[in-house]
Protein backbone atom coordinates (compact mmCIF):
# COMPACT_ATOMS: atom_id res chain seq x y z
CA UNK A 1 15.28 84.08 -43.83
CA UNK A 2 15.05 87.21 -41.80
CA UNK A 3 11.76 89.44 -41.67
CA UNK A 4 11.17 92.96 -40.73
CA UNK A 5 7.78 93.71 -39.04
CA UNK A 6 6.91 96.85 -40.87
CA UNK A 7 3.13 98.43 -40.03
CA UNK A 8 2.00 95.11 -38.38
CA UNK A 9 3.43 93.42 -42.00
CA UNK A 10 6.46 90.58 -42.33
CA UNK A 11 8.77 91.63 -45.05
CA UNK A 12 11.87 90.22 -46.16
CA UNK A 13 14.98 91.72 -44.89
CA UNK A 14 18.11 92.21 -47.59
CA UNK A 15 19.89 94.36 -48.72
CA UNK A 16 17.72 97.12 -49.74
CA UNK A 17 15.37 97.00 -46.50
CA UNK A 18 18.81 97.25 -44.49
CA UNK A 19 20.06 100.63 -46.56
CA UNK A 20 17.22 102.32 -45.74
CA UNK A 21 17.64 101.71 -42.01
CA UNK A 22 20.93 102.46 -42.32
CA UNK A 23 20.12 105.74 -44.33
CA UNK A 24 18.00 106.45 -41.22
CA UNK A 25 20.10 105.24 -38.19
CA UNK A 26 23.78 106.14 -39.21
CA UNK A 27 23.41 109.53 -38.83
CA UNK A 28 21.88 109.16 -35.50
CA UNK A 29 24.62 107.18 -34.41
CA UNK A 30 27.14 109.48 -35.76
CA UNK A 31 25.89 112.36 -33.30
CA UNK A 32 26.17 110.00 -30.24
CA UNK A 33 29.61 108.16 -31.22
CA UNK A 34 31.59 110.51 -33.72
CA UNK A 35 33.90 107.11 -34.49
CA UNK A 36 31.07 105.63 -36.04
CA UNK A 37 31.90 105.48 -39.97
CA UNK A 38 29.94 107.82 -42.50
CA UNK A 39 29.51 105.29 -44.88
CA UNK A 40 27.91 101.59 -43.71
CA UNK A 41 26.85 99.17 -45.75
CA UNK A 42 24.64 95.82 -45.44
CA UNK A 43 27.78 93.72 -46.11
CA UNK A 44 30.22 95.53 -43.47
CA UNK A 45 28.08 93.61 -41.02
CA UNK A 46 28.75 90.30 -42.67
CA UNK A 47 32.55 91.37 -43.02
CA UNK A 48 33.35 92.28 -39.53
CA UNK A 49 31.22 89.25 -37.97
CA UNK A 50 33.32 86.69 -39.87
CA UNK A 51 36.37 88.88 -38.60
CA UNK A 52 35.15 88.55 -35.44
CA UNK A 53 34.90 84.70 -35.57
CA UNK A 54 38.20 84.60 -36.74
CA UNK A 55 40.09 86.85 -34.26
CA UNK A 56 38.36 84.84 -31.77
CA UNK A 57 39.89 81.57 -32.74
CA UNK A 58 37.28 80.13 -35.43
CA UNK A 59 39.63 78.33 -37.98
CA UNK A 60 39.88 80.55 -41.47
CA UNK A 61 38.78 77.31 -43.35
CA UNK A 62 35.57 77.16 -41.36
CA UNK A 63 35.02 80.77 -41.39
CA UNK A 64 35.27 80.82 -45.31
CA UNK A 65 32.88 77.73 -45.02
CA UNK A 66 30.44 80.00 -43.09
CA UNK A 67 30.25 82.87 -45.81
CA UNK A 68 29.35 80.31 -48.45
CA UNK A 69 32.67 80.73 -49.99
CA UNK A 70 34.05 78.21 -52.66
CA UNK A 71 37.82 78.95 -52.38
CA UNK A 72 40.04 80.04 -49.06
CA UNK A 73 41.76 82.12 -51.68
CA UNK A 74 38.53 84.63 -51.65
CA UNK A 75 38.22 84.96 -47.77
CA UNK A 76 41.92 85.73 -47.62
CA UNK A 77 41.01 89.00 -49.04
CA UNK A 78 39.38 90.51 -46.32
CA UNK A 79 40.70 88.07 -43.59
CA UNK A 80 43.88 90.03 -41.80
CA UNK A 81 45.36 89.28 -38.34
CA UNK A 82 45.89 91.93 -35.99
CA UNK A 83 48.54 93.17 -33.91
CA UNK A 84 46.98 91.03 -30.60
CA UNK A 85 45.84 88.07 -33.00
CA UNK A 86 49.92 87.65 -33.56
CA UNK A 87 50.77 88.14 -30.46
CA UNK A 88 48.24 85.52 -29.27
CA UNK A 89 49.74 83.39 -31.23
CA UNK A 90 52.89 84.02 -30.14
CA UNK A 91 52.27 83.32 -26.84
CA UNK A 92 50.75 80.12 -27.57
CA UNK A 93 53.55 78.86 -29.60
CA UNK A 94 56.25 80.14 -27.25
CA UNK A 95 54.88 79.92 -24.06
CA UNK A 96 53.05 82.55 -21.89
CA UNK A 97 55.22 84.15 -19.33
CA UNK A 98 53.01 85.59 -16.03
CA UNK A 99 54.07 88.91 -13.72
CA UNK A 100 53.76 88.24 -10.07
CA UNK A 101 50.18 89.25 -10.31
CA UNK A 102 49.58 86.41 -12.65
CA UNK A 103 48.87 88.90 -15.37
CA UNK A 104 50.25 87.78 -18.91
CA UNK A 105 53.24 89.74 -19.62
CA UNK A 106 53.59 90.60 -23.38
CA UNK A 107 55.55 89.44 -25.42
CA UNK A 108 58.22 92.19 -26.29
CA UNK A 109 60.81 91.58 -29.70
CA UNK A 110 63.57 94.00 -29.39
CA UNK A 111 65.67 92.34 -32.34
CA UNK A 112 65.04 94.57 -35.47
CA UNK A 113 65.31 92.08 -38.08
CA UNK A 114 62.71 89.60 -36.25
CA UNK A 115 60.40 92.75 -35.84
CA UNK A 116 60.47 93.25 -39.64
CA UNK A 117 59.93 90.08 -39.99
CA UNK A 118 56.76 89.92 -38.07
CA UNK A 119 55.63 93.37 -39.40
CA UNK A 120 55.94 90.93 -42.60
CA UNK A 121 53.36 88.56 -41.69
């Protein structure tokens, strides 16, 4: 379990102890990094570190394992792949091709029907 210090005193982080430092340091945020959402709450954190996992190659199933869900079905809610998660995949299915710099080229669809397609998935 997580604990706060809190005057020289452990208590129990959750969700309540976490809105009120949010309450507190949002704003603060806000004034530094304008792109910083009005509105954060305790579970955002849990939502964008399983995205996180995931975007970085962590397997769905295990991720869905990892929030304690029962069924894939209820991570697949929130779980979404992202313009460079597809085209990582892409790239690993078809093959990287390198410039002479050895930088990865992207991988560029011009056929309309096969960008549809992939704006599909």
């Amino acid at each position: 379990m997580f604990y706060a210090v809190y005057k020289k005193n452990k208590i129990r982080m959750n969700d309540d102890t976490i809105r009120k430092r949010l309450r507190v340091y949002v704003p603060i945020a806000r004034e530094k990094c304008s792109s910083v959402p009005e509105h954060i709450h305790p579970h955002l954190f849990r939502h964008s570190r399983a995205m996180h996992l995931y975007q970085h190659g962590m397997d769905l199933s295990l991720v869905s394992q990892w929030l304690g869900h029962e069924q894939l079905r209820t991570t697949l809610t929130y779980a979404y792949a992202d313009t460079n998660h597809k085209r990582t995949a892409i790239e690993k299915t078809m093959g990287a091709t390198f410039d002479k710099d050895g930088t990865i080229k992207p991988y560029i669809v011009e056929d309309e029907e096969t960008l549809k397609h992939l704006y599909g998935l």
